[in-house]
C-alpha atoms as a PDB file:
ATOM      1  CA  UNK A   1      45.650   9.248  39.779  1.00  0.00           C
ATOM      2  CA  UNK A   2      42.640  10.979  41.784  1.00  0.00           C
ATOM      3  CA  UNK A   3      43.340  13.486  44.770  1.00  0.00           C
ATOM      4  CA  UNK A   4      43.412  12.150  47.816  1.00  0.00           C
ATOM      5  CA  UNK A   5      39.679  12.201  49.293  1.00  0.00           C
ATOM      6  CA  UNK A   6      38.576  11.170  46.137  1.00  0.00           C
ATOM      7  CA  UNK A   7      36.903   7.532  45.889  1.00  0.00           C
ATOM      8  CA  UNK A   8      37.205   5.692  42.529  1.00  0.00           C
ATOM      9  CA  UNK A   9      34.185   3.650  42.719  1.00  0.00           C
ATOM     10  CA  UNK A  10      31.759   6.114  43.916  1.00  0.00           C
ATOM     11  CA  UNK A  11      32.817   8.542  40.731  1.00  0.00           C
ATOM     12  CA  UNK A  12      32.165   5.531  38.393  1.00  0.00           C
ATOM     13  CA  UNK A  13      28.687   5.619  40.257  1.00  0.00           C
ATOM     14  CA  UNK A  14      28.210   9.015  39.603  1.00  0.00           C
ATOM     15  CA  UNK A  15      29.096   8.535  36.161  1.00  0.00           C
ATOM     16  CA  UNK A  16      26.759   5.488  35.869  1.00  0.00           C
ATOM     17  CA  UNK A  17      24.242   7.145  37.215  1.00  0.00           C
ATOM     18  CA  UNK A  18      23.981  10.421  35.548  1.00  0.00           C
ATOM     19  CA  UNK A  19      24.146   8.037  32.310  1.00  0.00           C
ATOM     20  CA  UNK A  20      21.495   5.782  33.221  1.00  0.00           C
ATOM     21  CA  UNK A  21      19.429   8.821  33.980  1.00  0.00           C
ATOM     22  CA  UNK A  22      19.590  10.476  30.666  1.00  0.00           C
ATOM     23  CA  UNK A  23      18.621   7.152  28.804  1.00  0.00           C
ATOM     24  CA  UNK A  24      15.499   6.588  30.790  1.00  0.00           C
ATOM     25  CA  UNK A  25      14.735  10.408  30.034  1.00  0.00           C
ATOM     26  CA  UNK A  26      15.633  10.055  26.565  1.00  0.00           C
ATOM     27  CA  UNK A  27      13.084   7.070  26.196  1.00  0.00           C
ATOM     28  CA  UNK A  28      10.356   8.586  28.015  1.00  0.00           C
ATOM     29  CA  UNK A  29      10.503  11.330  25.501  1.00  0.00           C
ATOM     30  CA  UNK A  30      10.677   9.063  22.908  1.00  0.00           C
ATOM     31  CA  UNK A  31       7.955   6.986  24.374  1.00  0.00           C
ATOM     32  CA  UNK A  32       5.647   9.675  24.723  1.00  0.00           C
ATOM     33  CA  UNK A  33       5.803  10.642  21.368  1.00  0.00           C
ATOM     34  CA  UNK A  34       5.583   7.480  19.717  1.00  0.00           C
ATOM     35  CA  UNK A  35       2.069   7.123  22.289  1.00  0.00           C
ATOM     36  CA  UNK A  36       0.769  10.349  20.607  1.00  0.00           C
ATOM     37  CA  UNK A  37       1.533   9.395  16.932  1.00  0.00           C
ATOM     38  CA  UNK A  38      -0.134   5.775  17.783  1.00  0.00           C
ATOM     39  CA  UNK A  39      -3.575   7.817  19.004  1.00  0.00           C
ATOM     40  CA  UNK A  40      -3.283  10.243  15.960  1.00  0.00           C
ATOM     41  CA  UNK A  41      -3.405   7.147  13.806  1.00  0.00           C
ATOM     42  CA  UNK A  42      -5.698   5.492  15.611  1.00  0.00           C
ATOM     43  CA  UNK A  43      -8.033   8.852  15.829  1.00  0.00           C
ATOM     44  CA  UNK A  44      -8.010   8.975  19.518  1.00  0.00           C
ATOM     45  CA  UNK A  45      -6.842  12.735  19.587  1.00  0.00           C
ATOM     46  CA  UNK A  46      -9.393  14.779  18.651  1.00  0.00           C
ATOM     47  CA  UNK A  47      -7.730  18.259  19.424  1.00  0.00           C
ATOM     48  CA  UNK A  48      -7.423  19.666  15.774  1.00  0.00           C
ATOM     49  CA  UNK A  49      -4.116  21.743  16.963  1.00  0.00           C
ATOM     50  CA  UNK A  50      -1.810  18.571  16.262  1.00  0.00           C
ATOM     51  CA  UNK A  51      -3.318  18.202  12.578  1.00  0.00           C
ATOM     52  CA  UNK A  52      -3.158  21.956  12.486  1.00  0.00           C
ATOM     53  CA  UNK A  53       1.126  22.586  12.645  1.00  0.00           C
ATOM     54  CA  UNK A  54       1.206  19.238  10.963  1.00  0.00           C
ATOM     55  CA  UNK A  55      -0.543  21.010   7.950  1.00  0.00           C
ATOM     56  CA  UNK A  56       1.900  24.283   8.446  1.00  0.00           C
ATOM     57  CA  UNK A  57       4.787  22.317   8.320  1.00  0.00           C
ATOM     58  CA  UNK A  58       3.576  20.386   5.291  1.00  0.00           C
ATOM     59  CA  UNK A  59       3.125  23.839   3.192  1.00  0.00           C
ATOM     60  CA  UNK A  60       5.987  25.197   4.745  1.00  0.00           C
ATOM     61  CA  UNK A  61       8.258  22.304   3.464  1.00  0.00           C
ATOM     62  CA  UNK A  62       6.255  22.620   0.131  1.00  0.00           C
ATOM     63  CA  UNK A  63       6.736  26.519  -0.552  1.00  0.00           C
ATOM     64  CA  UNK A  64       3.287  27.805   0.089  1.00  0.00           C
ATOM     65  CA  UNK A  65      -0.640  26.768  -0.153  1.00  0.00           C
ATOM     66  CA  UNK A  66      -1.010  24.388  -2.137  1.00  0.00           C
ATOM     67  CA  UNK A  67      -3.236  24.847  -5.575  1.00  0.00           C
ATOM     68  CA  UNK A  68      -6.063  22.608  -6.572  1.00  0.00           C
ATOM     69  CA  UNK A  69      -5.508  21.584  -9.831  1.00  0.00           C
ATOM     70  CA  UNK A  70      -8.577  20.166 -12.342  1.00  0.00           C
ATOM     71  CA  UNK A  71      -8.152  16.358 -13.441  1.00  0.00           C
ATOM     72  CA  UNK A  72      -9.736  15.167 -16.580  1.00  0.00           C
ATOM     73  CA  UNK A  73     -12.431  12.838 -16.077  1.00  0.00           C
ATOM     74  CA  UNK A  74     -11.746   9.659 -17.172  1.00  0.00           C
ATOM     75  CA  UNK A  75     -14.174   7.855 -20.170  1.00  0.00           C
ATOM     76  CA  UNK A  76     -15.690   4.569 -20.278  1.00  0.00           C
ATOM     77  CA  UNK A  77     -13.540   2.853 -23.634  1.00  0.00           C
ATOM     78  CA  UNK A  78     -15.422   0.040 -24.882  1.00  0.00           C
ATOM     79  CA  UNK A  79     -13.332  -3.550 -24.332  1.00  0.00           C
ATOM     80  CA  UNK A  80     -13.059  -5.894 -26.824  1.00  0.00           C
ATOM     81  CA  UNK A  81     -15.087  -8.706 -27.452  1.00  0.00           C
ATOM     82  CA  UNK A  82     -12.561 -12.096 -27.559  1.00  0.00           C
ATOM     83  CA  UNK A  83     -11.995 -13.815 -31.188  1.00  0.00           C
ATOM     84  CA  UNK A  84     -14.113 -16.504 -31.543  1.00  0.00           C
ATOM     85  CA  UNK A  85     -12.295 -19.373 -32.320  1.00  0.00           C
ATOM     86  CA  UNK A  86     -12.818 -21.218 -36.039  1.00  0.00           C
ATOM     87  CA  UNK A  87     -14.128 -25.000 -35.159  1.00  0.00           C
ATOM     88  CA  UNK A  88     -13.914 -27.410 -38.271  1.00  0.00           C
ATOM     89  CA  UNK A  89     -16.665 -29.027 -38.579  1.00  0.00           C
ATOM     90  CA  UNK A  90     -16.445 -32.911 -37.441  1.00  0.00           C
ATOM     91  CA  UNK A  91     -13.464 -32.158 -35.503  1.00  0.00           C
ATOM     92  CA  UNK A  92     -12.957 -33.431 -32.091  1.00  0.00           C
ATOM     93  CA  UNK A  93     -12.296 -30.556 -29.374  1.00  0.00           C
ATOM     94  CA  UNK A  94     -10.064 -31.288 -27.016  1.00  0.00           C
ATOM     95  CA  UNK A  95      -9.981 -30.095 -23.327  1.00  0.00           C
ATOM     96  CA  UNK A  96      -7.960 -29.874 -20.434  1.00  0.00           C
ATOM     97  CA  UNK A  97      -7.848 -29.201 -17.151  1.00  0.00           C
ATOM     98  CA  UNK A  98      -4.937 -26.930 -15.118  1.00  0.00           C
ATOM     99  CA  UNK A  99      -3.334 -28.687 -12.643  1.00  0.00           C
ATOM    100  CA  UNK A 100      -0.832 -26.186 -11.406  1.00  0.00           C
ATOM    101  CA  UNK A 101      -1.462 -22.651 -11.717  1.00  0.00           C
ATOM    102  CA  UNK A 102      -0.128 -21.640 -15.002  1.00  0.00           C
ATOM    103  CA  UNK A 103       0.711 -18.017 -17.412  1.00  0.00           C
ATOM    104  CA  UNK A 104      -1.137 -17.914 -20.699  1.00  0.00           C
ATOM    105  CA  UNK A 105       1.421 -16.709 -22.783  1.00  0.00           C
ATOM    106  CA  UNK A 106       1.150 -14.650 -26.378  1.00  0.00           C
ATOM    107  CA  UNK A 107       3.839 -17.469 -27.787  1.00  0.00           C
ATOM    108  CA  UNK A 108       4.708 -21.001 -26.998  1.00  0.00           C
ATOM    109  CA  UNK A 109       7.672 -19.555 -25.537  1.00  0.00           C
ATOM    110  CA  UNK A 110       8.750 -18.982 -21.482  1.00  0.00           C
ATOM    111  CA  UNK A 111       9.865 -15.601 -22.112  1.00  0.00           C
ATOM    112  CA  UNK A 112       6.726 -14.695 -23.922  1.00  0.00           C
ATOM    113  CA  UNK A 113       4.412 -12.112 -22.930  1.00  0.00           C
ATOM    114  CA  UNK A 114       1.386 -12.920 -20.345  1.00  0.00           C
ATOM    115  CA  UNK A 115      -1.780 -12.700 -22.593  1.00  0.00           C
ATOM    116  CA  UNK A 116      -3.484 -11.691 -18.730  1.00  0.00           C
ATOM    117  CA  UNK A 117      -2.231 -10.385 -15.482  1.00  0.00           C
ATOM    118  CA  UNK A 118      -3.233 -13.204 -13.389  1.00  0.00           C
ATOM    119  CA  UNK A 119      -2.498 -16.587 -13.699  1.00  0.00           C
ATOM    120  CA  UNK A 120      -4.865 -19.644 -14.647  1.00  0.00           C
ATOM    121  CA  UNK A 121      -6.054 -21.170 -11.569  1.00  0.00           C
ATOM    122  CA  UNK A 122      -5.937 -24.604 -10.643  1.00  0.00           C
ATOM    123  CA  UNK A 123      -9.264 -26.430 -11.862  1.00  0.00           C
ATOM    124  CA  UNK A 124      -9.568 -24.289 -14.562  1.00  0.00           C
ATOM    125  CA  UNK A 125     -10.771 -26.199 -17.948  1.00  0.00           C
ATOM    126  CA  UNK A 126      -9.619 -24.644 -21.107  1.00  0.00           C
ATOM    127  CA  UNK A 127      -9.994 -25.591 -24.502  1.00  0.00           C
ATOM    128  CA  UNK A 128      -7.476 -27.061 -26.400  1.00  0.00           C
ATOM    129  CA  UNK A 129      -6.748 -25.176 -30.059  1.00  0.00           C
ATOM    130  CA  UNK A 130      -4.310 -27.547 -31.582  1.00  0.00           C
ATOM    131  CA  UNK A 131      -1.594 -29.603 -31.234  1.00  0.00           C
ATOM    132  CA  UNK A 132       1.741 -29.244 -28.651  1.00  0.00           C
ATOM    133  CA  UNK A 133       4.195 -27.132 -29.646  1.00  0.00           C
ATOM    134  CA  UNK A 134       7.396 -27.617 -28.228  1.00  0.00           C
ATOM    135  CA  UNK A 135       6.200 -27.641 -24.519  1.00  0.00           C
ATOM    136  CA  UNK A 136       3.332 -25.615 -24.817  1.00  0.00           C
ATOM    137  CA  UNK A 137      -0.415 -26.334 -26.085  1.00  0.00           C
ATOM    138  CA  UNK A 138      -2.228 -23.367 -27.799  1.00  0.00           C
ATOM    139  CA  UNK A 139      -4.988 -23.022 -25.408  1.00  0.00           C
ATOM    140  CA  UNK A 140      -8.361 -20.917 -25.478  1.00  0.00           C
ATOM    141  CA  UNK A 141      -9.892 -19.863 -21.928  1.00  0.00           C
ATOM    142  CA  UNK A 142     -12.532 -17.602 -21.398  1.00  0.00           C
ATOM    143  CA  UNK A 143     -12.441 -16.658 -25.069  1.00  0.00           C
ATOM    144  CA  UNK A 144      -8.487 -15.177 -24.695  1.00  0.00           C
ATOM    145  CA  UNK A 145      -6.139 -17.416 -26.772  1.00  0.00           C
ATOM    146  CA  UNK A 146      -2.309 -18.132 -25.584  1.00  0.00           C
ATOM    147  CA  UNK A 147      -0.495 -21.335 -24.935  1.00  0.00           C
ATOM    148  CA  UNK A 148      -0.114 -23.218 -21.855  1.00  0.00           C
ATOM    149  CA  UNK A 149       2.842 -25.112 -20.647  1.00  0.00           C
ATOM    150  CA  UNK A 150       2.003 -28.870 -21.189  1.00  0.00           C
ATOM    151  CA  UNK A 151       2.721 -29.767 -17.640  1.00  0.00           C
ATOM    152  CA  UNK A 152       0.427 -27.697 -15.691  1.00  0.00           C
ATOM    153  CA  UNK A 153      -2.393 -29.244 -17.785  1.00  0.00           C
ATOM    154  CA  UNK A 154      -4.218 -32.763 -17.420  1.00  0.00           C
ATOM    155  CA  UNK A 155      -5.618 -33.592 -20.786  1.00  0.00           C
END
């Protein structure tokens, strides 16, 4: 129970507003910095003193100036040329196109490795090696050999 003088709803009031006062500070603040970040990235601030402690407090955190250190230089390896495909003379070559973007695969296998990062576009026209196997048909485009699944190709 309150002393007597002593008014319930104006303490809740008080209370309230004392509250509601340190969220709106606490939101300015964070406001304001979240403003000054968004200008740094945007390069708006030129005063170098931000980047300045930002760079003490990097080295600081890291134990000290940093050193440079040398990085070997990276040489040019030559790539390899593709296997040209053996073509029997008289025999028919067979093509087809990709009709959903496919994985040329090492083996006419799903869990086979990707012969190339990418996949084979849609529209693509490769060159048919040989016959189906299982689901797959051994497949030559742009001179790399793997195997296709048989139903993203149109033959």
């Amino acid at each position: 129970m309150l002393p007597r003088g002593i008014n319930l709803p104006i303490v809740i009031a008080v209370v309230l507003g004392i509250g509601f006062g340190a969220s709106a500070y606490l939101n300015m603040a964070q406001y304001q910095r979240m403003e000054q970040e968004r200008k740094l990235l945007k390069g708006e601030i030129t005063d170098l003193r931000y980047q300045v402690d930002q760079d003490k407090k990097t080295i600081a955190a890291l134990g000290g100036e940093p050193t440079p250190t040398p990085s070997a230089t990276p040489t040019p390896s030559a790539s390899p040329s593709p296997t040209p495909t053996p073509t029997v003379a008289g025999a028919a070559t067979k093509s087809g196109t990709v009709t959903i973007a496919a994985t040329l695969r090492s083996a006419p296998n799903s869990s086979a490795a990707a012969v190339r990062s990418a996949k084979v576009p849609v529209g693509t026209v490769v060159t048919i090696r040989g016959e189906l196997s299982g689901s797959y048909y051994p497949v030559t485009v742009d001179g790399q050999n793997g195997y296709i699944v048989n139903n993203a190709l149109k033959i």
